[in-house]
C-alpha atoms as a PDB file:
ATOM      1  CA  UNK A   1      24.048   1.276  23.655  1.00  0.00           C
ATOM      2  CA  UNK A   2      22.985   0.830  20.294  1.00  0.00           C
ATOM      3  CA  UNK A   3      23.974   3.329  17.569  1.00  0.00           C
ATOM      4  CA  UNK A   4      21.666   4.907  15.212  1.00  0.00           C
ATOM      5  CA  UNK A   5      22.993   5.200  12.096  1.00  0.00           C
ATOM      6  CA  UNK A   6      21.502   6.914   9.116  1.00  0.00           C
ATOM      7  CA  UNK A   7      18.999   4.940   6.646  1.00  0.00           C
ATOM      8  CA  UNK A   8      18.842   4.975   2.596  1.00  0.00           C
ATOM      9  CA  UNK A   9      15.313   7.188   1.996  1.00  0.00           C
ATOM     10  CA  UNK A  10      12.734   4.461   1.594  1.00  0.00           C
ATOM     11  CA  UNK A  11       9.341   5.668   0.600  1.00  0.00           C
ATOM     12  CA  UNK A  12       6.149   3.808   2.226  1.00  0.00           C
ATOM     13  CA  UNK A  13       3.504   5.935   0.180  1.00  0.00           C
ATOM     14  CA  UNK A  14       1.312   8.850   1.435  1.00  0.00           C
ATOM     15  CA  UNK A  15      -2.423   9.119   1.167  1.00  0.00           C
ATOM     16  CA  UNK A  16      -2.078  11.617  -1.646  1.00  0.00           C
ATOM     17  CA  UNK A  17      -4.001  11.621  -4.981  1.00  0.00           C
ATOM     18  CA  UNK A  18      -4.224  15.507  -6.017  1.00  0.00           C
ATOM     19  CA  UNK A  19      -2.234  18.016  -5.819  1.00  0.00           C
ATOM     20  CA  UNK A  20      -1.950  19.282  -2.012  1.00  0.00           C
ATOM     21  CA  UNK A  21      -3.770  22.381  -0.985  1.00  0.00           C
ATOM     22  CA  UNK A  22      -2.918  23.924   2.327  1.00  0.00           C
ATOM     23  CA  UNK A  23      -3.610  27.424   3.164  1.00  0.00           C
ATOM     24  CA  UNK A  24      -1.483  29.455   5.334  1.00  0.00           C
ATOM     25  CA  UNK A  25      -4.071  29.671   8.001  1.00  0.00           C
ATOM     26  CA  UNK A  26      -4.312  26.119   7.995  1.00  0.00           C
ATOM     27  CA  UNK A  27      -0.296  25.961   8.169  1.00  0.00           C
ATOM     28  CA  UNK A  28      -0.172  28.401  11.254  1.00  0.00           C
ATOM     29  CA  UNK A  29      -3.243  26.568  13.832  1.00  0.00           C
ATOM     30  CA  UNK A  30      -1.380  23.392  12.977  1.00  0.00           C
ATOM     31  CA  UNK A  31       2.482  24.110  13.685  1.00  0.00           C
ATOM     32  CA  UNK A  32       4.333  21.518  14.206  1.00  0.00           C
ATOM     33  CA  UNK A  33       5.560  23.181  17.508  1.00  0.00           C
ATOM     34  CA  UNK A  34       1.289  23.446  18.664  1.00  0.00           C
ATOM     35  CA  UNK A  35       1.238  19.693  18.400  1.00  0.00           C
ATOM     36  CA  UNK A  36       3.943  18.868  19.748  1.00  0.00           C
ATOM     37  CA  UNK A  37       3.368  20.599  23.082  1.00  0.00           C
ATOM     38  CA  UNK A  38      -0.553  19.242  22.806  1.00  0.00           C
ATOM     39  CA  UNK A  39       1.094  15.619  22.082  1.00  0.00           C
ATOM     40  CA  UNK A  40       2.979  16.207  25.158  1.00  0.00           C
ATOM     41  CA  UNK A  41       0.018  15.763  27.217  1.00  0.00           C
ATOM     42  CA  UNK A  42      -1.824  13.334  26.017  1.00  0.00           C
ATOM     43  CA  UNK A  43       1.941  10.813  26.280  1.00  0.00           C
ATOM     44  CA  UNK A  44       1.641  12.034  30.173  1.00  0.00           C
ATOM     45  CA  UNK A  45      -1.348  10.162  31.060  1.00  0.00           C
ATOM     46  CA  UNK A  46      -1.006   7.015  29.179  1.00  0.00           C
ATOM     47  CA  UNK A  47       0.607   3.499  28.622  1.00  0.00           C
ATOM     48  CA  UNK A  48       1.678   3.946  25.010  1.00  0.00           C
ATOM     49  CA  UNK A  49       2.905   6.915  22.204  1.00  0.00           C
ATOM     50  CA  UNK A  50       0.222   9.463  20.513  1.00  0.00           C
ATOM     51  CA  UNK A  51       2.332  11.047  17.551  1.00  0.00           C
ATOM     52  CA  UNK A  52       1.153  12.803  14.098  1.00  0.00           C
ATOM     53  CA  UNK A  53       1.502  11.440  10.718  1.00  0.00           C
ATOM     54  CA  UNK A  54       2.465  14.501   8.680  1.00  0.00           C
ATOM     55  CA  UNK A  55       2.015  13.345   4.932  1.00  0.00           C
ATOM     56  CA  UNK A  56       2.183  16.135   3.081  1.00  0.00           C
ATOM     57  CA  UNK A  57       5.809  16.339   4.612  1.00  0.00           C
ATOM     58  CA  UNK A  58       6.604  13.043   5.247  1.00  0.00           C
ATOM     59  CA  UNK A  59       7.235  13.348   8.506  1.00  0.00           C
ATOM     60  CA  UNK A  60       6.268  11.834  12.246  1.00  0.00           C
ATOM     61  CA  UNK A  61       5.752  14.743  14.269  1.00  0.00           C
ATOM     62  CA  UNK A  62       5.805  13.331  18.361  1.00  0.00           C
ATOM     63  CA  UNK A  63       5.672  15.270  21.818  1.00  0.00           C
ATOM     64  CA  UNK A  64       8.540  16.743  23.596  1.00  0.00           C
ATOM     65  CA  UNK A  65       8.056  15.702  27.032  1.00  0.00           C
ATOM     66  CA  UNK A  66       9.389  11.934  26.535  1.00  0.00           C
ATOM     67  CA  UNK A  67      12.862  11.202  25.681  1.00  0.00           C
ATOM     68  CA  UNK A  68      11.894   7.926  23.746  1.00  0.00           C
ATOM     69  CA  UNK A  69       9.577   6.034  22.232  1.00  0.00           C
ATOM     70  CA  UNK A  70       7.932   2.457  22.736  1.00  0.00           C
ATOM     71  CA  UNK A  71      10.769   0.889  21.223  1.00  0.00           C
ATOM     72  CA  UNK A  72      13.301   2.492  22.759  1.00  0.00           C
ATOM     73  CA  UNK A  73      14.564   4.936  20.280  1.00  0.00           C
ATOM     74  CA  UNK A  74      14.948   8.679  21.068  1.00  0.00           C
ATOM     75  CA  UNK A  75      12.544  10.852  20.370  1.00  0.00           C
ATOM     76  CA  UNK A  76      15.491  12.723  18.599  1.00  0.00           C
ATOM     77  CA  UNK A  77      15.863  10.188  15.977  1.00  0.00           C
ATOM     78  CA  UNK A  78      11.968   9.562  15.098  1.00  0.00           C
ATOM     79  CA  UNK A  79      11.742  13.377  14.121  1.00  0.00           C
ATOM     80  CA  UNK A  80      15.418  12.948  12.036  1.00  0.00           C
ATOM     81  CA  UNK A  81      13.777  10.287   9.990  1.00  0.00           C
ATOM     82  CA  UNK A  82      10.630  10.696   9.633  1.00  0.00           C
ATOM     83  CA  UNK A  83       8.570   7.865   7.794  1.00  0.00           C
ATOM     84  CA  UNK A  84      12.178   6.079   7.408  1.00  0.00           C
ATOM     85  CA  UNK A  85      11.678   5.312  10.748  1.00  0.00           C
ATOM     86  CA  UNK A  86       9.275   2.757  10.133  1.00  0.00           C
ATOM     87  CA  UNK A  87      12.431   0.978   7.899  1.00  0.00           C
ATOM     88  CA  UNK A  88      14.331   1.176  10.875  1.00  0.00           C
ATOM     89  CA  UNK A  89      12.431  -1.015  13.540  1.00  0.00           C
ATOM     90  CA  UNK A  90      10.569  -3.082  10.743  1.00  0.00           C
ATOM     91  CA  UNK A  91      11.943  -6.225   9.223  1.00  0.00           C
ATOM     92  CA  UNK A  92      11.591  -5.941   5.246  1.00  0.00           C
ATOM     93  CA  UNK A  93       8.721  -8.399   5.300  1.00  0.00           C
ATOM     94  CA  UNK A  94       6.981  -6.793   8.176  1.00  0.00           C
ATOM     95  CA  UNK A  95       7.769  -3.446   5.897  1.00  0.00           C
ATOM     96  CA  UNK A  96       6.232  -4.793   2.603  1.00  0.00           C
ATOM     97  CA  UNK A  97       3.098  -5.374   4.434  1.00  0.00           C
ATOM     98  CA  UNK A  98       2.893  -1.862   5.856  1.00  0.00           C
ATOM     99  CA  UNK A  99       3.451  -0.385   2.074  1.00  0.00           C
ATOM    100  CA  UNK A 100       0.495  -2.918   1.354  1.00  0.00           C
ATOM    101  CA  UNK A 101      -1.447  -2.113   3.542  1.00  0.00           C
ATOM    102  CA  UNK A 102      -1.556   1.534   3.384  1.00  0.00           C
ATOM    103  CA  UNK A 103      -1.903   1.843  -0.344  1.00  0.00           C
ATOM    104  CA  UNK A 104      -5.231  -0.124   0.462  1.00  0.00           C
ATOM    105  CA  UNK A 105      -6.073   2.284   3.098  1.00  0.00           C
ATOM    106  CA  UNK A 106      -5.493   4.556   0.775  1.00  0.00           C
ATOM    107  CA  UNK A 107      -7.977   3.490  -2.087  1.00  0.00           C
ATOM    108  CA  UNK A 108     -11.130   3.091   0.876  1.00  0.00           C
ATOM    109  CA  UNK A 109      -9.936   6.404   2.128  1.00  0.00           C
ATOM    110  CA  UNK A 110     -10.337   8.252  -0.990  1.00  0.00           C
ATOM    111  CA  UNK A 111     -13.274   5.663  -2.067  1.00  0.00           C
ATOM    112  CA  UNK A 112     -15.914   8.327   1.150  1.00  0.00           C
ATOM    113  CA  UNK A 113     -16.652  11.622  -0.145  1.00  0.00           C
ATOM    114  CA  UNK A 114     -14.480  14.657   1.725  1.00  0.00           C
ATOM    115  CA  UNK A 115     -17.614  14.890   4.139  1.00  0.00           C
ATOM    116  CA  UNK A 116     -17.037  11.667   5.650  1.00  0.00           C
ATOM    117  CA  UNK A 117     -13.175  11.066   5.524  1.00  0.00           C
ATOM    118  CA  UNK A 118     -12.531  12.251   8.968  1.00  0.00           C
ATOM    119  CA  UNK A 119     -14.995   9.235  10.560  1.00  0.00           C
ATOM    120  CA  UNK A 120     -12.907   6.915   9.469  1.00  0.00           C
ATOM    121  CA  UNK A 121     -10.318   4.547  11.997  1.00  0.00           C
ATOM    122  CA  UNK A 122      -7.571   3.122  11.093  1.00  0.00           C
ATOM    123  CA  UNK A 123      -6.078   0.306  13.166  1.00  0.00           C
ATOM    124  CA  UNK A 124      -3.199  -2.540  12.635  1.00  0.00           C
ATOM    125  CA  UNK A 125      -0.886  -4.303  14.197  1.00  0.00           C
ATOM    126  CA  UNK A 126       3.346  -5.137  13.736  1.00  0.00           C
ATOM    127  CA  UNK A 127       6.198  -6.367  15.007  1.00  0.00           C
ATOM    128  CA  UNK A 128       8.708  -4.148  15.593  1.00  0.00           C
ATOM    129  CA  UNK A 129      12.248  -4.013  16.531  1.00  0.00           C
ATOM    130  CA  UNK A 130      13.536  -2.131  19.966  1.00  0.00           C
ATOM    131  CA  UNK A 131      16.509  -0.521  20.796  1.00  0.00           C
ATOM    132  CA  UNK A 132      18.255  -3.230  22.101  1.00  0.00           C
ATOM    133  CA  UNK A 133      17.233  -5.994  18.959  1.00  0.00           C
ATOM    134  CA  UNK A 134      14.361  -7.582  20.964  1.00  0.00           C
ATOM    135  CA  UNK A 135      11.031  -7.780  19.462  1.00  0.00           C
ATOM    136  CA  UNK A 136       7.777  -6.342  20.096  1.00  0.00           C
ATOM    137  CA  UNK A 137       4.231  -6.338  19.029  1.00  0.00           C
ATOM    138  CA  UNK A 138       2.750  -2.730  18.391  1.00  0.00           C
ATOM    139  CA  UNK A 139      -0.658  -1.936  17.926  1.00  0.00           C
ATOM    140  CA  UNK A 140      -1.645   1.584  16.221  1.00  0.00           C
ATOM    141  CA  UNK A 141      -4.720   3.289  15.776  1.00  0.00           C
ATOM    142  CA  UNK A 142      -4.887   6.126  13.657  1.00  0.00           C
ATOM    143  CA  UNK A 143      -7.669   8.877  13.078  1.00  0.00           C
ATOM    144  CA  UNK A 144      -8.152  11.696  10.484  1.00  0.00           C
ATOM    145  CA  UNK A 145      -6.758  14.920  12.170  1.00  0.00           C
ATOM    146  CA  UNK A 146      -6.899  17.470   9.526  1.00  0.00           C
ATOM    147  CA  UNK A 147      -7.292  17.264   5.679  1.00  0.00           C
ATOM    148  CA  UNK A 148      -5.760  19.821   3.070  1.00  0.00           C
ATOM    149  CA  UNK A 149      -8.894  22.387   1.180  1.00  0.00           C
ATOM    150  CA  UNK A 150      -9.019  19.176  -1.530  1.00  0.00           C
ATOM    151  CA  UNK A 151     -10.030  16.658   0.992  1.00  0.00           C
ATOM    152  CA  UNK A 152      -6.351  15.175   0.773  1.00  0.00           C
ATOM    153  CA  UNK A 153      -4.856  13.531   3.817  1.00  0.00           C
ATOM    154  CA  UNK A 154      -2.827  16.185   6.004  1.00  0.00           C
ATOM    155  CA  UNK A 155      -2.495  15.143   9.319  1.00  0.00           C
ATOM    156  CA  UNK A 156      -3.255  11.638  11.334  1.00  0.00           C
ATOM    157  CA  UNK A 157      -3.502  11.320  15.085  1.00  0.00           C
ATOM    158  CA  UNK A 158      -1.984   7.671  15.928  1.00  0.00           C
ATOM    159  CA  UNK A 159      -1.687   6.012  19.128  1.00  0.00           C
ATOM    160  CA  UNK A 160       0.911   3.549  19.436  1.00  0.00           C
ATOM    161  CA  UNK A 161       0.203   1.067  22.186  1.00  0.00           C
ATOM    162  CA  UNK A 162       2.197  -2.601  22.685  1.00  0.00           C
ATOM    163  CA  UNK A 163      -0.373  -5.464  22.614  1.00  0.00           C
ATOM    164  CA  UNK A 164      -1.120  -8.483  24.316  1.00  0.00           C
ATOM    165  CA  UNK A 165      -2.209 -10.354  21.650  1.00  0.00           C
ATOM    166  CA  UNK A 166       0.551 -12.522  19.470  1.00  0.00           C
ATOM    167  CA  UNK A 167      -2.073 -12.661  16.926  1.00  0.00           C
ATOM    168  CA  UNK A 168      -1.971  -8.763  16.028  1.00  0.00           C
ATOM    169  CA  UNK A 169       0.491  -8.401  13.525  1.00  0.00           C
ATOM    170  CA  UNK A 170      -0.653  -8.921   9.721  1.00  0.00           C
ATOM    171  CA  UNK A 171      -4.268  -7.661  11.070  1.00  0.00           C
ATOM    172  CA  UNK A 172      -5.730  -4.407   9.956  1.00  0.00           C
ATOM    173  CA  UNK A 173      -9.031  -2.929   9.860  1.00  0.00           C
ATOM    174  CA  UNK A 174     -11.003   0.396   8.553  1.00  0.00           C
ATOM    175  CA  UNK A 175     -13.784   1.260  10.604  1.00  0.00           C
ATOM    176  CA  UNK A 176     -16.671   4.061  10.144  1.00  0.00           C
ATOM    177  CA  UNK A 177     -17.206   5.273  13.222  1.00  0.00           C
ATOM    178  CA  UNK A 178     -20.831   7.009  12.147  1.00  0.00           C
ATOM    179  CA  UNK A 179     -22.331   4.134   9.665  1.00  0.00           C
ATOM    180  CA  UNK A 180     -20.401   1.107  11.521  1.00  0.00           C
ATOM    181  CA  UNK A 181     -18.957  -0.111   8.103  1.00  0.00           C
ATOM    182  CA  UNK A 182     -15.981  -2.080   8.839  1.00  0.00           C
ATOM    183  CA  UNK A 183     -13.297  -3.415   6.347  1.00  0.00           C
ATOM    184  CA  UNK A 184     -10.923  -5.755   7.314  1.00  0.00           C
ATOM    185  CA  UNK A 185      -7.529  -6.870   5.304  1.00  0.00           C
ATOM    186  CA  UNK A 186      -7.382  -9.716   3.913  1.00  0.00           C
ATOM    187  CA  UNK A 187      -4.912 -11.441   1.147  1.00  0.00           C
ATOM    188  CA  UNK A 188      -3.702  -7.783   0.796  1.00  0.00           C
ATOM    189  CA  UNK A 189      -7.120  -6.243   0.061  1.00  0.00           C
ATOM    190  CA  UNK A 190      -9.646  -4.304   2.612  1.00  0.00           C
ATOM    191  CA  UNK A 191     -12.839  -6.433   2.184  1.00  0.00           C
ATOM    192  CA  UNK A 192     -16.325  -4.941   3.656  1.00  0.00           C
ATOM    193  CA  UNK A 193     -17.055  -7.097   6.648  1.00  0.00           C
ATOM    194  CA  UNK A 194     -20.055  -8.775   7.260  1.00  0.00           C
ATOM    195  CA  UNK A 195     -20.037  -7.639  10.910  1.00  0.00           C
ATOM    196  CA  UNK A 196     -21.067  -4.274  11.760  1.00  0.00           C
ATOM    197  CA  UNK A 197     -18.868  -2.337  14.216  1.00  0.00           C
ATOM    198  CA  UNK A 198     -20.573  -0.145  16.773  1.00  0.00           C
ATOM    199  CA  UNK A 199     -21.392   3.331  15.606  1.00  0.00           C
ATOM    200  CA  UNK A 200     -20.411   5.973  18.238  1.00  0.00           C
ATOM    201  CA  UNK A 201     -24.016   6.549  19.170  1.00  0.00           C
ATOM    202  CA  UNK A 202     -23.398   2.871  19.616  1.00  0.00           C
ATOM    203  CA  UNK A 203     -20.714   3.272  22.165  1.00  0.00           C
ATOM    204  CA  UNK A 204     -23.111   6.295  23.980  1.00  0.00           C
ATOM    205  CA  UNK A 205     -25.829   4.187  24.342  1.00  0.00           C
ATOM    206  CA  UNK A 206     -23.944   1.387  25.456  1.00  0.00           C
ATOM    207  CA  UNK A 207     -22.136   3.746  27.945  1.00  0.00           C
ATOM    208  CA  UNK A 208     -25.394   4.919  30.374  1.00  0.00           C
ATOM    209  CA  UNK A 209     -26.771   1.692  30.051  1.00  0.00           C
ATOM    210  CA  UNK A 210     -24.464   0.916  33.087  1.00  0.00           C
ATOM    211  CA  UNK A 211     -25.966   3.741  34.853  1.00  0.00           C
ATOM    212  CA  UNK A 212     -29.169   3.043  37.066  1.00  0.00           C
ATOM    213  CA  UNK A 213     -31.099   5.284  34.945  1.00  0.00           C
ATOM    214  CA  UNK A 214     -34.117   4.667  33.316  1.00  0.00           C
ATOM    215  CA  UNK A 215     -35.037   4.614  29.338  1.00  0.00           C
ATOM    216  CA  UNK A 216     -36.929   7.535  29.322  1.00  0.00           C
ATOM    217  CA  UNK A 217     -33.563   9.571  31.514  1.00  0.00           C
ATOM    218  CA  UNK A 218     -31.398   7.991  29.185  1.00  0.00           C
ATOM    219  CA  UNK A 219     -33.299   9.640  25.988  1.00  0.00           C
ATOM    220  CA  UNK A 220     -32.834  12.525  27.240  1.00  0.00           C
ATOM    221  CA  UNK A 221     -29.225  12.741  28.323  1.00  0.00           C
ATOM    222  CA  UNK A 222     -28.844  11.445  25.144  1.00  0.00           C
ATOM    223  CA  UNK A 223     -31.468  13.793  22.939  1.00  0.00           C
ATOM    224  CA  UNK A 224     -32.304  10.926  20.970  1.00  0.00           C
ATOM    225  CA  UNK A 225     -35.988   9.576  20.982  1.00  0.00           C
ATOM    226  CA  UNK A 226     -37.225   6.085  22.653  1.00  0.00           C
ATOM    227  CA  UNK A 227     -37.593   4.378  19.142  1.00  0.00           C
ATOM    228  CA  UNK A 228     -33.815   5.506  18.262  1.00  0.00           C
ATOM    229  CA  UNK A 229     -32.417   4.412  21.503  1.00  0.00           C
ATOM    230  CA  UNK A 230     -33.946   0.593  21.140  1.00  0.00           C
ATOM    231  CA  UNK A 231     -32.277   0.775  17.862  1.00  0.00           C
ATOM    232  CA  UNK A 232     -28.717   1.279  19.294  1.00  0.00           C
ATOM    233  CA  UNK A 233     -29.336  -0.768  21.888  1.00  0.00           C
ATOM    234  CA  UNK A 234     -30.281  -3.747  19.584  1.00  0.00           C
END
């Protein structure tokens, strides 16, 4: 059995650029206790790991109904350390990047107006270390959950999921899922790609168009006119 013994604090940077700004309100619908039981469900009916970023206090906030994680680690531990768990299964190259990385994230985050913050996805790849010193590629997907009254980043839903691909790790992307405006990393900078992603009216469209329905049903299921559907569909 491997032991888990404590790590040296080792800060990988929060999306934070003003002072925070969270009400009491805000503090009470989001307890960490509330999402833990809600992350509890989701982990029952799927193959991978939703947890919560929690930046303002640096911590990973995961369900209560699994005993570990995707790498093998107790649940126990991941809530002990908090971001230092990412030092933990990460080798210090594989770490750099993720510092990288998420200062990036951070400048295209903070680069939309407070309006449009919560359409953005986040998604990347690593390799990470189990429990037992093998290694495995993790893919993670991350959303906007809730932002403090200044527009800062609060809360981040992320779904942890281990990936086929080999070629995952060192990839990241920044997608707007309302304007389609995709960034992808590259040489440690998010560059605007020259490939639109699919909107989520995108996705909708996309969606009944395996149905045996006809343009004009679709329209309406969708409450979009004929002209805006051809556009999506194009």
């Amino acid at each position: 059995m491997t032991t888990e013994t404590p790590l040296p604090v080792v800060k990988i940077g929060a999306f934070q650029k003003k002072a925070w700004k969270i009400s009491k309100e805000q503090a009470r619908i989001h307890s960490t206790q509330k999402i833990e039981e809600e992350l509890s469900l989701f982990n029952r009916i799927c193959n991978g790991n939703f947890y919560m970023v929690d930046y303002f206090h640096e911590k990973l906030i995961v369900g209560v109904s699994s005993a570990s994680t995707l790498t093998g680690h107790s649940q126990t531990l991941v809530k002990k350390e908090g971001f230092e768990f990412y030092h933990r299964i990460l080798k210090p190259d594989e770490f750099n990047w993720l510092v990288r990385m998420t200062k990036e994230a951070h400048n295209i985050f903070y680069k939309y107006p407070v309006s449009q913050r919560q359409d953005l996805e986040f998604s990347y790849g690593l390799t990470a270390m189990s429990a037992n010193g093998g290694e495995m590629v993790l893919r993670h997907r991350l959303v906007p959950y809730q932002l403090c009254k200044n527009g800062n980043m609060w809360l981040s839903l992320c779904f942890v999921s281990i990936s086929s691909s080999l070629q995952e790790p060192g990839k990241a992307a920044i997608v707007n899922s309302k304007t389609g405006e995709q960034y992808d990393f590259v040489k440690n900078k998010f560059v605007l790609s020259t490939a639109k992603a699919l909107t989520h009216d995108d996705i909708k469209v996309l969606k009944w168009m395996t149905q045996e329905l006809s343009t004009g049903q679709m329209c309406k299921l969708l409450k979009m006119s004929e002209s805006c559907f051809k556009r999506h569909k194009k």
